[in-house]
Protein backbone atom coordinates (compact mmCIF):
# COMPACT_ATOMS: atom_id res chain seq x y z
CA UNK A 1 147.72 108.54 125.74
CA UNK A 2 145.24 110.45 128.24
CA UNK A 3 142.24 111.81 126.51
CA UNK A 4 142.27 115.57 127.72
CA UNK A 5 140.70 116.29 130.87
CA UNK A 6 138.96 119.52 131.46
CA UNK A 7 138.98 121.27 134.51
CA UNK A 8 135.14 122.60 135.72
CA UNK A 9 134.62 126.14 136.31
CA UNK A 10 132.50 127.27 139.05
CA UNK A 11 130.48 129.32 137.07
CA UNK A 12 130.71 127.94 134.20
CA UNK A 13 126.63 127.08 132.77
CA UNK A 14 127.45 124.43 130.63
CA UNK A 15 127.11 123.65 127.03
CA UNK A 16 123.56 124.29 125.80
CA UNK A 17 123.24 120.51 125.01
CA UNK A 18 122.74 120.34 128.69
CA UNK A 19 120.34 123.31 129.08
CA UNK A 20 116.92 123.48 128.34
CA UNK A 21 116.48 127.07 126.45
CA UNK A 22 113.43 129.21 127.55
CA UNK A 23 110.28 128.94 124.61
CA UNK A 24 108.85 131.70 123.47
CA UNK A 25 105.98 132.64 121.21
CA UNK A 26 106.84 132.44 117.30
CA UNK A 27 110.99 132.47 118.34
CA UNK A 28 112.99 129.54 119.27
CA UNK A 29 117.06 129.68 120.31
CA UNK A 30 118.22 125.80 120.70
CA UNK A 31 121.85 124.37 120.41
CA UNK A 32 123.87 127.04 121.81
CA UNK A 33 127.54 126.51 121.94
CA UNK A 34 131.59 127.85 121.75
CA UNK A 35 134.76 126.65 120.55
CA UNK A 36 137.04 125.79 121.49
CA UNK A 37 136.03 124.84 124.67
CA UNK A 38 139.51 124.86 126.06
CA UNK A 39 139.77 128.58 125.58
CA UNK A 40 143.59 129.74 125.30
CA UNK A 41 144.63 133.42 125.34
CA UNK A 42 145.02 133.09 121.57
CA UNK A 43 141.38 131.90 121.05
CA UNK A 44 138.86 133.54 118.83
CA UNK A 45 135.68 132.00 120.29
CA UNK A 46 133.14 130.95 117.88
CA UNK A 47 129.52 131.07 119.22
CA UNK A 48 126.81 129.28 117.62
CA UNK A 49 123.36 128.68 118.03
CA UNK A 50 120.27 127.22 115.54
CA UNK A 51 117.39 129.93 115.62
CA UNK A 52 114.12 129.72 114.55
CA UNK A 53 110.98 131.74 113.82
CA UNK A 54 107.25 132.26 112.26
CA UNK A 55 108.94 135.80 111.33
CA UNK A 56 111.70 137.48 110.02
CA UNK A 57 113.99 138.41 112.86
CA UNK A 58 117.44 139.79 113.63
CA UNK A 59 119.62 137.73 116.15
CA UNK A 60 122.97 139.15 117.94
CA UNK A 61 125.21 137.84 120.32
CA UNK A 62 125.59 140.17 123.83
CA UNK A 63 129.03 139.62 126.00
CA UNK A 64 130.35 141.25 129.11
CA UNK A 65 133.98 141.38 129.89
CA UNK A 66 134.94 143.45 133.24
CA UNK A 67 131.09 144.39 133.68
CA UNK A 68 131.04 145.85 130.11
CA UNK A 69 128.79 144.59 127.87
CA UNK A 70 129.27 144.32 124.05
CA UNK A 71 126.99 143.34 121.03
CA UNK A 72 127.43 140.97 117.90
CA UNK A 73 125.44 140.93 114.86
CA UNK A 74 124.94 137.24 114.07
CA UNK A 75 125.37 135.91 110.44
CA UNK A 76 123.24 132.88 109.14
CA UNK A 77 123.69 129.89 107.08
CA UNK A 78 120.13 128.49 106.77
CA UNK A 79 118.82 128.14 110.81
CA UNK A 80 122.48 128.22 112.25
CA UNK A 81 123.69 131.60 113.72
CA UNK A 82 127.26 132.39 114.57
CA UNK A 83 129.60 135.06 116.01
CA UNK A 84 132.82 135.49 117.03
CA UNK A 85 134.23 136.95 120.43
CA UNK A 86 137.79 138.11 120.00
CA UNK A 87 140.67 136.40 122.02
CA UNK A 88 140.62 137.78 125.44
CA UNK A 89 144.07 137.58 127.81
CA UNK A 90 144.43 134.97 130.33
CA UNK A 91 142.08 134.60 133.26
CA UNK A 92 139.54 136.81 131.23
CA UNK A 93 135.92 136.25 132.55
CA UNK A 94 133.62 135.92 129.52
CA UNK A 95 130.01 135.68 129.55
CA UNK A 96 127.33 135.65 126.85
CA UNK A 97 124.09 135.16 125.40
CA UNK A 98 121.96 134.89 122.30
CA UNK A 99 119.09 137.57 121.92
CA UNK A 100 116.80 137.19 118.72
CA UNK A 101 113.75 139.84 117.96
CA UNK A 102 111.02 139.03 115.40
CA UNK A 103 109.51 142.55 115.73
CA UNK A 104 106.49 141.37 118.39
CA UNK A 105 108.77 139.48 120.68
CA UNK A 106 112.36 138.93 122.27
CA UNK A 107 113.90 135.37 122.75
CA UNK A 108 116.77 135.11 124.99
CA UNK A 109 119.33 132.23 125.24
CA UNK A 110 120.44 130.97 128.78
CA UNK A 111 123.28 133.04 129.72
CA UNK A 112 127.02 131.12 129.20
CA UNK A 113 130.31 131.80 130.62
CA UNK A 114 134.07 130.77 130.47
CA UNK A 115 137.25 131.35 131.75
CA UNK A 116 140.45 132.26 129.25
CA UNK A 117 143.39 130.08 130.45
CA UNK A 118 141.30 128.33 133.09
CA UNK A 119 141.12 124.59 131.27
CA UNK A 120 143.81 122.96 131.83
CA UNK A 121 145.61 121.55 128.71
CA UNK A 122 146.65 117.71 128.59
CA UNK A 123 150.28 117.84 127.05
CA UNK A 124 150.33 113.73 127.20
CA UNK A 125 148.59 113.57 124.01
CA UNK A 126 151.26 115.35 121.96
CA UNK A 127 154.72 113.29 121.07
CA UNK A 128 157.60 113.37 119.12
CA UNK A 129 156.52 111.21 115.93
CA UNK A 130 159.20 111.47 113.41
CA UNK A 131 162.84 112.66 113.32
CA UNK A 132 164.81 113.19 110.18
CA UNK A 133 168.67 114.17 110.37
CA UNK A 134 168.72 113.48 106.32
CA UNK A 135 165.97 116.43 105.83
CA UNK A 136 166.50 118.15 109.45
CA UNK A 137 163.09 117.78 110.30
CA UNK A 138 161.18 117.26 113.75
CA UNK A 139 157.64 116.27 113.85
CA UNK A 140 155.05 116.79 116.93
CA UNK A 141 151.75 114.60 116.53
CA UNK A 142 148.48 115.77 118.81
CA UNK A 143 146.37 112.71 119.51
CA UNK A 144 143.72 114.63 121.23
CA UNK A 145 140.35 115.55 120.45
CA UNK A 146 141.27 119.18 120.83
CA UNK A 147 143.85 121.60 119.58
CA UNK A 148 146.89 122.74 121.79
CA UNK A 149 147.81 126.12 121.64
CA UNK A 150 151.65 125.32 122.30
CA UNK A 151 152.84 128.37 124.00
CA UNK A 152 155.83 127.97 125.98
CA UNK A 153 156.39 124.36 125.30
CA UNK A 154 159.99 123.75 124.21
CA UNK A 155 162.30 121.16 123.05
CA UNK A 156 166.07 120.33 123.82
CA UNK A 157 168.64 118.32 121.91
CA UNK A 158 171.25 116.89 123.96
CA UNK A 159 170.34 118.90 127.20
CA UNK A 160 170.23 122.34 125.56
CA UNK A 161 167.12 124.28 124.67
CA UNK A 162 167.04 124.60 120.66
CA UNK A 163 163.24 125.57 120.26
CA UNK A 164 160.47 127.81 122.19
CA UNK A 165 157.20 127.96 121.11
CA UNK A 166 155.33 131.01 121.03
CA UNK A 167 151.71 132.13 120.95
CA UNK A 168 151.65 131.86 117.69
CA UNK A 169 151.46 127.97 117.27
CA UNK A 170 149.22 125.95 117.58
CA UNK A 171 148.51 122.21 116.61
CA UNK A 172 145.44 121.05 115.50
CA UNK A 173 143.18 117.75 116.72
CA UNK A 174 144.91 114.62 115.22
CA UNK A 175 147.18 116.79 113.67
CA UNK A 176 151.37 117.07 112.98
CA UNK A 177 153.21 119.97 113.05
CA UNK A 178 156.87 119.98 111.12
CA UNK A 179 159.77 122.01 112.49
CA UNK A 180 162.99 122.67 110.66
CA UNK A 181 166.25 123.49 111.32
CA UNK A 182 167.89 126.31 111.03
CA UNK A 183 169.70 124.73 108.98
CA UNK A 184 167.75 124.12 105.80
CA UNK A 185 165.87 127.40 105.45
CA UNK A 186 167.01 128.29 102.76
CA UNK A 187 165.23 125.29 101.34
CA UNK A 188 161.96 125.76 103.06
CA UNK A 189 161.04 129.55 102.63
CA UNK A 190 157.73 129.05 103.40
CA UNK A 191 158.48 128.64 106.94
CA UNK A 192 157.88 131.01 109.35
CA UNK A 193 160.38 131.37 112.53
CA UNK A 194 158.19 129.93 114.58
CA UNK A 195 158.79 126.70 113.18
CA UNK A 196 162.73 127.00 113.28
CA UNK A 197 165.10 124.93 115.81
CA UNK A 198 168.07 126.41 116.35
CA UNK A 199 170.59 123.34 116.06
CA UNK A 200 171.40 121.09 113.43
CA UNK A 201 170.29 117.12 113.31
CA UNK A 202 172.26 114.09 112.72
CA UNK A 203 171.71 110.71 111.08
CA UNK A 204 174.63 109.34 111.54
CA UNK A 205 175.07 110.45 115.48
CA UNK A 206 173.63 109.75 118.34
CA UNK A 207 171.06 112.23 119.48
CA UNK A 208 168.97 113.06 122.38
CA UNK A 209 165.42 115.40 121.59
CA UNK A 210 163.30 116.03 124.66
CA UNK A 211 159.78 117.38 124.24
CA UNK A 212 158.63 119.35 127.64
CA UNK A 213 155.84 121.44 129.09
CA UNK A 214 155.95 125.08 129.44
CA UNK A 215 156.50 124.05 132.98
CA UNK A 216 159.57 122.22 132.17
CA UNK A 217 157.92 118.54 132.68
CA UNK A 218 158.90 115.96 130.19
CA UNK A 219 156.52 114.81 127.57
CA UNK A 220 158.80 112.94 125.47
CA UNK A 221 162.33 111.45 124.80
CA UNK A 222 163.98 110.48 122.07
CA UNK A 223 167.34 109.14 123.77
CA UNK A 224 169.34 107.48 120.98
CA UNK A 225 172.95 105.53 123.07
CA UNK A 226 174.13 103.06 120.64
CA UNK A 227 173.65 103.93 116.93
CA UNK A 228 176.38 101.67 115.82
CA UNK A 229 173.83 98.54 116.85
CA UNK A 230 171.66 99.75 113.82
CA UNK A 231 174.51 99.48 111.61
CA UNK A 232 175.88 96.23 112.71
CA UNK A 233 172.04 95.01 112.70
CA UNK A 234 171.06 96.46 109.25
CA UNK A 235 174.11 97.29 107.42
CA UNK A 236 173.35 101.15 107.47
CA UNK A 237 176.97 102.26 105.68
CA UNK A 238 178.56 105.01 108.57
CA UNK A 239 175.64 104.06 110.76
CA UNK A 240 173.48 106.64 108.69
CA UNK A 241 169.85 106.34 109.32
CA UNK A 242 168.83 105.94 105.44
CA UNK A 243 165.24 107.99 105.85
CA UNK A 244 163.71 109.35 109.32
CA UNK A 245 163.12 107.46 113.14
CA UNK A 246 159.51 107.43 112.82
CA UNK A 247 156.84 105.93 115.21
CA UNK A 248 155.01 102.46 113.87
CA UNK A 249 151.45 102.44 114.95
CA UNK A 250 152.98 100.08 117.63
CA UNK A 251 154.38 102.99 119.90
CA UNK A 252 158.07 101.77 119.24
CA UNK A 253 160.87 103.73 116.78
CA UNK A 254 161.45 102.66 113.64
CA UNK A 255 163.31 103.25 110.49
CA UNK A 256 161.03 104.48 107.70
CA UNK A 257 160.64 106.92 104.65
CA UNK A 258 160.15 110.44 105.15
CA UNK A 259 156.29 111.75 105.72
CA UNK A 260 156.56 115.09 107.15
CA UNK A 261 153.01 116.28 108.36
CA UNK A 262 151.50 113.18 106.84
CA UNK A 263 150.79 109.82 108.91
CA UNK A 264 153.77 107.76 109.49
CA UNK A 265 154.22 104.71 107.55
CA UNK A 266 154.87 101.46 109.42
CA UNK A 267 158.98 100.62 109.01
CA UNK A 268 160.43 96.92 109.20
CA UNK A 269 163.44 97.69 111.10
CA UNK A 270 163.13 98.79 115.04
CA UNK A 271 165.86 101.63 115.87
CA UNK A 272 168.29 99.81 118.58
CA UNK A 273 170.32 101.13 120.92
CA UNK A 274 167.34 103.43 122.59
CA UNK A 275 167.90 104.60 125.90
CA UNK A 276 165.07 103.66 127.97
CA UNK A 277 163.08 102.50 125.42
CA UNK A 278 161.90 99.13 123.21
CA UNK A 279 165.15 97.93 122.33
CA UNK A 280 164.15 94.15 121.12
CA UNK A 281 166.38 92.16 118.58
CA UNK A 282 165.76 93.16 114.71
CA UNK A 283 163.15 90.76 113.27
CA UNK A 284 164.34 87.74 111.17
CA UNK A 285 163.33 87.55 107.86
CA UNK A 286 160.75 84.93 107.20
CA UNK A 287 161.77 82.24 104.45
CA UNK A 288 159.82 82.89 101.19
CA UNK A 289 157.85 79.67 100.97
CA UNK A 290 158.78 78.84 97.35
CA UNK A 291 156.61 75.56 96.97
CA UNK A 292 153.81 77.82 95.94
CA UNK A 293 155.56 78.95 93.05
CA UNK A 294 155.42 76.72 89.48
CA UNK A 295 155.66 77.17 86.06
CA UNK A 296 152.12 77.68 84.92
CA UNK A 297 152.20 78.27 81.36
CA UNK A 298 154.52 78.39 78.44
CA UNK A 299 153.75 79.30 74.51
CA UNK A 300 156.55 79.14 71.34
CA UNK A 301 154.28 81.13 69.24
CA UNK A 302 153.64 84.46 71.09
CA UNK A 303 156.86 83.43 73.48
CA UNK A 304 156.24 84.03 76.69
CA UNK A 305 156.43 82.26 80.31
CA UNK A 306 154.08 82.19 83.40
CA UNK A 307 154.73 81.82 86.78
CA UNK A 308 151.80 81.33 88.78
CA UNK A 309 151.71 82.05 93.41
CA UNK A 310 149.51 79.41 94.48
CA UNK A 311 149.38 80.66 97.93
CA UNK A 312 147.70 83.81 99.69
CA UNK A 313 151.08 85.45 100.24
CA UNK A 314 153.18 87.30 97.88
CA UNK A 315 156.27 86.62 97.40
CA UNK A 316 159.61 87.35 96.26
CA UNK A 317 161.28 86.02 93.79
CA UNK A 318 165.17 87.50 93.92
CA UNK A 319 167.46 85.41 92.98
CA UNK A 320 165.27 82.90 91.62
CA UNK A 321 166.29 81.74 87.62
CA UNK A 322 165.40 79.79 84.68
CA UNK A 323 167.60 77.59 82.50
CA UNK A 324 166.64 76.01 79.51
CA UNK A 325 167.36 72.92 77.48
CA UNK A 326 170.88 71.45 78.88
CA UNK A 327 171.46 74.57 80.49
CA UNK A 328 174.78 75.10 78.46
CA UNK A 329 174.31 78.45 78.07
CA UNK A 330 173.58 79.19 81.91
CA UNK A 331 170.61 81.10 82.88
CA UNK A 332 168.06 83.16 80.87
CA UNK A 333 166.57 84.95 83.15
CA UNK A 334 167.46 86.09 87.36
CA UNK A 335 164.62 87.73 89.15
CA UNK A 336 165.66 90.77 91.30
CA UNK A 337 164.10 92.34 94.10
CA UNK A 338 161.39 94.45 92.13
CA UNK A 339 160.26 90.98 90.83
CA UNK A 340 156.63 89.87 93.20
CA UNK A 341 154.33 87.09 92.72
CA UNK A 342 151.28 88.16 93.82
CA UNK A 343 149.21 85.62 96.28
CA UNK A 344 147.18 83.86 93.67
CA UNK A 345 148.76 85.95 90.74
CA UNK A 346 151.33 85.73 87.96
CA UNK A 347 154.53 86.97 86.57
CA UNK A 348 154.77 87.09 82.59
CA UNK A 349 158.40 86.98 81.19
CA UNK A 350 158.75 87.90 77.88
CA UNK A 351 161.60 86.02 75.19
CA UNK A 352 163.83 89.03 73.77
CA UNK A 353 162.57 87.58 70.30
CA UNK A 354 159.25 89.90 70.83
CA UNK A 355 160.40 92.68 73.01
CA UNK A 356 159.27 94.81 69.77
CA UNK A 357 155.99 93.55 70.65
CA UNK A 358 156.19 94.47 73.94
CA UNK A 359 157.88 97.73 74.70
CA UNK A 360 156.04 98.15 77.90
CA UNK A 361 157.40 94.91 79.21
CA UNK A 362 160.87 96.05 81.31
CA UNK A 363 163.97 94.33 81.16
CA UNK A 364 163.54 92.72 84.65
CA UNK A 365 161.00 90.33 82.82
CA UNK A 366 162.64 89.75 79.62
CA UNK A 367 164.50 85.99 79.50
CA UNK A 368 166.90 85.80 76.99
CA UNK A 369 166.46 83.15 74.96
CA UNK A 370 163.91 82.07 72.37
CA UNK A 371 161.39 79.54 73.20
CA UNK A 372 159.56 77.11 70.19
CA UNK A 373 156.02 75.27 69.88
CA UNK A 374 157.45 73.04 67.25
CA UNK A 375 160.86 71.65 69.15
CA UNK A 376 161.86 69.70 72.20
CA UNK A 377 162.40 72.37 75.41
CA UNK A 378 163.26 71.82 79.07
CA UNK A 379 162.01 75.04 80.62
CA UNK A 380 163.32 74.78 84.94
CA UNK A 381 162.66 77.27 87.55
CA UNK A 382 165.65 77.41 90.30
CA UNK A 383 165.55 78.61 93.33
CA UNK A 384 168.20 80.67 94.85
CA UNK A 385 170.17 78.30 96.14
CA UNK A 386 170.25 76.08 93.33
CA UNK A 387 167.26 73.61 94.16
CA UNK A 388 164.93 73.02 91.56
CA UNK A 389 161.30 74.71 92.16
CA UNK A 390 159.56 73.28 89.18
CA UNK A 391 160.02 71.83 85.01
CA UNK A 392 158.87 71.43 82.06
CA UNK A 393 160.03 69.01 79.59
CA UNK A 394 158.63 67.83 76.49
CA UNK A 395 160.85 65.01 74.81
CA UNK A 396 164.57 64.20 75.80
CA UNK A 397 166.81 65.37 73.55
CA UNK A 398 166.52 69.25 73.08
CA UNK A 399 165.84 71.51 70.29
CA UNK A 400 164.63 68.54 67.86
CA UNK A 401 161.90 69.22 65.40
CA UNK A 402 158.59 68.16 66.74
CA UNK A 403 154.58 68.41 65.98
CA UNK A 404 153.75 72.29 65.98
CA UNK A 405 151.21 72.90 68.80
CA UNK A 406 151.05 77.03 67.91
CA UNK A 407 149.14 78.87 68.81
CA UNK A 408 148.46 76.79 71.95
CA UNK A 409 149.92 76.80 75.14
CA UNK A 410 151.60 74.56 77.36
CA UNK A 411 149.06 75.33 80.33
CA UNK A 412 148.61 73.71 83.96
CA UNK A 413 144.96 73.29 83.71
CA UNK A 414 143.67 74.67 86.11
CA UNK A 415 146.25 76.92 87.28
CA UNK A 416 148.51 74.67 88.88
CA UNK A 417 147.13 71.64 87.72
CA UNK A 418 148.36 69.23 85.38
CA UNK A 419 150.27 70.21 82.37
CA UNK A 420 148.02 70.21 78.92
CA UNK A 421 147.54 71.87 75.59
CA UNK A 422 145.55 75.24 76.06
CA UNK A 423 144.18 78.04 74.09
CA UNK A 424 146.32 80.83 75.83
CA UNK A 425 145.80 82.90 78.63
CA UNK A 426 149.00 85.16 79.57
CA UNK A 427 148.62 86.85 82.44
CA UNK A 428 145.12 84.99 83.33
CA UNK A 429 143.73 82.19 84.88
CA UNK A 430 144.13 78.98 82.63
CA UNK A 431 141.70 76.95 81.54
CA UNK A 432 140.06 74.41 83.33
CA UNK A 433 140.67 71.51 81.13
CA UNK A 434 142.59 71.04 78.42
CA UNK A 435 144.16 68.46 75.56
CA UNK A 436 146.61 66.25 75.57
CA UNK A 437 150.16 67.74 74.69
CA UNK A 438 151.68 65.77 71.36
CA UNK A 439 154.97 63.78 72.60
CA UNK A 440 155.92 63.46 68.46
């Protein structure tokens, strides 16, 4: 978007970082300044200036509106001075000064001057950023270095006008200002008229909001044609938008949670069927790339298994399983979709033998079946289509007695090395070498 552009007044002085203040004798006035410098007709201007002297001295701020001139008293906080001229109406002439006295002599600032209403305000940096027909919500975002007093700008859903601003609002730098529906007030008390639209919203509809100037030119459209594409695309049941349209940091509409007056968060799954706008095809998943996934480390005394992500990406493991032994009984354990490998991290399944010993361990990572240092095992990770990721075996026939290896683990040394005996590590890096694993 354009960065605001200011429009020059004829008589306008300047800031004082651009003037050269006038020394005098035991008194100096340096740094004098107002904001906003886009004065609106709503605008309290703040005046500041840094002040300093050999002697005590009293500072005040002189203005003339219409010829007549009017005094300030100037408060302090350490060298800086500051005072406030009241909003003015539009196409007010303001000019001003700062006037310090030390008892022996007067300092007086070069003399400053604006214009209410005569800078020009840059609508192009405000947008429609999220839209919520779950909530009933419409957000405005102001990318501009300034704030926007939004008087007279107005919005209309599906060609009719369903919000005016009013002097009264006004949207900060950077900020996001939240309107609601008439709707929902009952649920949102706190909010003042001014930030009512007088229609509904859908999320299951198509919808057209249009963001304009007080002039009536357009600053943004959301122009939504073909809402059934989004649920053919992503399954949405009755086409319902499942959280709000919401702007990625891309420019383009997406679907995303909720974050009303707080910065969007990026969504995975582009709104189709935009009039107008980026309409490309919904991304296709990525295959996880499972080969970085292998059994790590397994222990019969304490009972647990480790799954260690050799790559730098983490992944998901839904659908993934482990059988055991013959696999007569089927599997012991499905991952679901809250189930992540971390890149270069683990996931520690518990048996159900020692969920006592573990009550902070959910069910998601509980297998169900025991697992023995002293017997036979075939421990195999599946993936989920049925292909084998990675085993374990340790003799041929399962569930015969065997040397006792507790409290040691079965442990790829180092992670995803080779598989030896290992004091354990659950959770942790294995060790990098290890003993031979006992066969008898």
């Amino acid at each position: 978007m354009k960065k605001i552009m200011f429009v020059a007044l004829a008589l306008l002085m300047g800031l004082a970082s651009c003037v050269k203040d006038k020394q005098y004798p035991g008194i100096n006035i340096a740094n004098v300044s107002y904001a906003p410098t886009a004065v609106q007709a709503s605008d309290d201007v703040t005046v500041t200036a840094t002040i300093t002297s050999f002697k005590d001295f009293t500072a005040k701020l002189v203005y003339v509106i219409n010829e007549e001139s009017k005094e300030l008293a100037m408060t302090a906080a350490e060298d800086v001075y500051t005072a406030v001229i009241p909003a003015q109406p539009n196409e007010t002439k303001v000019s001003f000064y700062v006037q310090a006295m030390n008892g022996e002599v007067t300092a007086v600032s070069p003399t400053m001057e604006y214009e209410v209403g005569a800078v020009a305000i840059d609508y192009s940096v405000l947008c429609l950023n999220e839209l919520n027909g779950n909530d009933k919500f419409i957000e405005i975002y102001n990318s501009g270095a300034d704030a926007i007093n939004l008087n007279g700008v107005y919005i209309e859903k599906d060609g009719a006008q369903n919000w005016l601003s009013d002097n009264s609002v006004k949207i900060e730098a950077g900020a996001y200002l939240v309107l609601y529906s008439e709707d929902v007030v009952a649920d949102h008390p706190e909010v003042p008229e001014a930030l009512i639209f007088h229609s509904g919203l859908s999320a299951k509809k198509n919808v057209r909001i249009q963001l304009f100037t007080p002039a009536g030119a357009s600053i943004d459209d959301f122009n939504l044609t073909a809402i059934e594409l989004n649920g053919d695309a992503y399954g949405y049941a009755g086409n319902q938008a499942p959280a709000s349209y919401s702007r990625n940091a891309d420019g383009n509409w997406y679907y995303a949670d909720a974050t009303p007056g707080d910065a969007n968060t990026d969504g995975q799954n582009i709104v189709l069927g935009l009039e107008g706008g980026v309409t490309p095809e919904p991304p296709t998943p990525e295959e996880p790339d499972y080969t970085n996934l292998v059994l790590n480390e397994l222990n019969g005394d304490t009972k647990f298994i480790e799954i260690y992500n050799k790559g730098n990406v983490d992944l998901s493991l839904e659908g993934m399983y482990i059988m055991k032994d013959d696999y007569v009984a089927g599997a012991t354990w499905t991952a679901d979709a809250s189930v992540v490998a971390p890149a270069g991290g683990y996931v520690l399944l518990y048996s159900e033998d020692v969920t006592l010993d573990h009550p902070e361990v959910p069910e998601t990572l509980i297998f169900h079946s025991g697992l023995s240092a002293k017997k036979t095992v075939r421990i195999t990770l599946f993936m989920p289509d049925g292909t084998v990721r990675d085993e374990y075996t340790r003799g041929t026939e399962w569930g015969l007695t065997i040397s006792n290896v507790a409290p040691q683990s079965f442990a790829r040394t180092p992670d995803g090395g080779d598989w030896k005996l290992a004091d354990p590590t659950p959770g942790e890096a294995n060790p990098a070498e290890g003993e031979d694993i006992p066969q008898e």
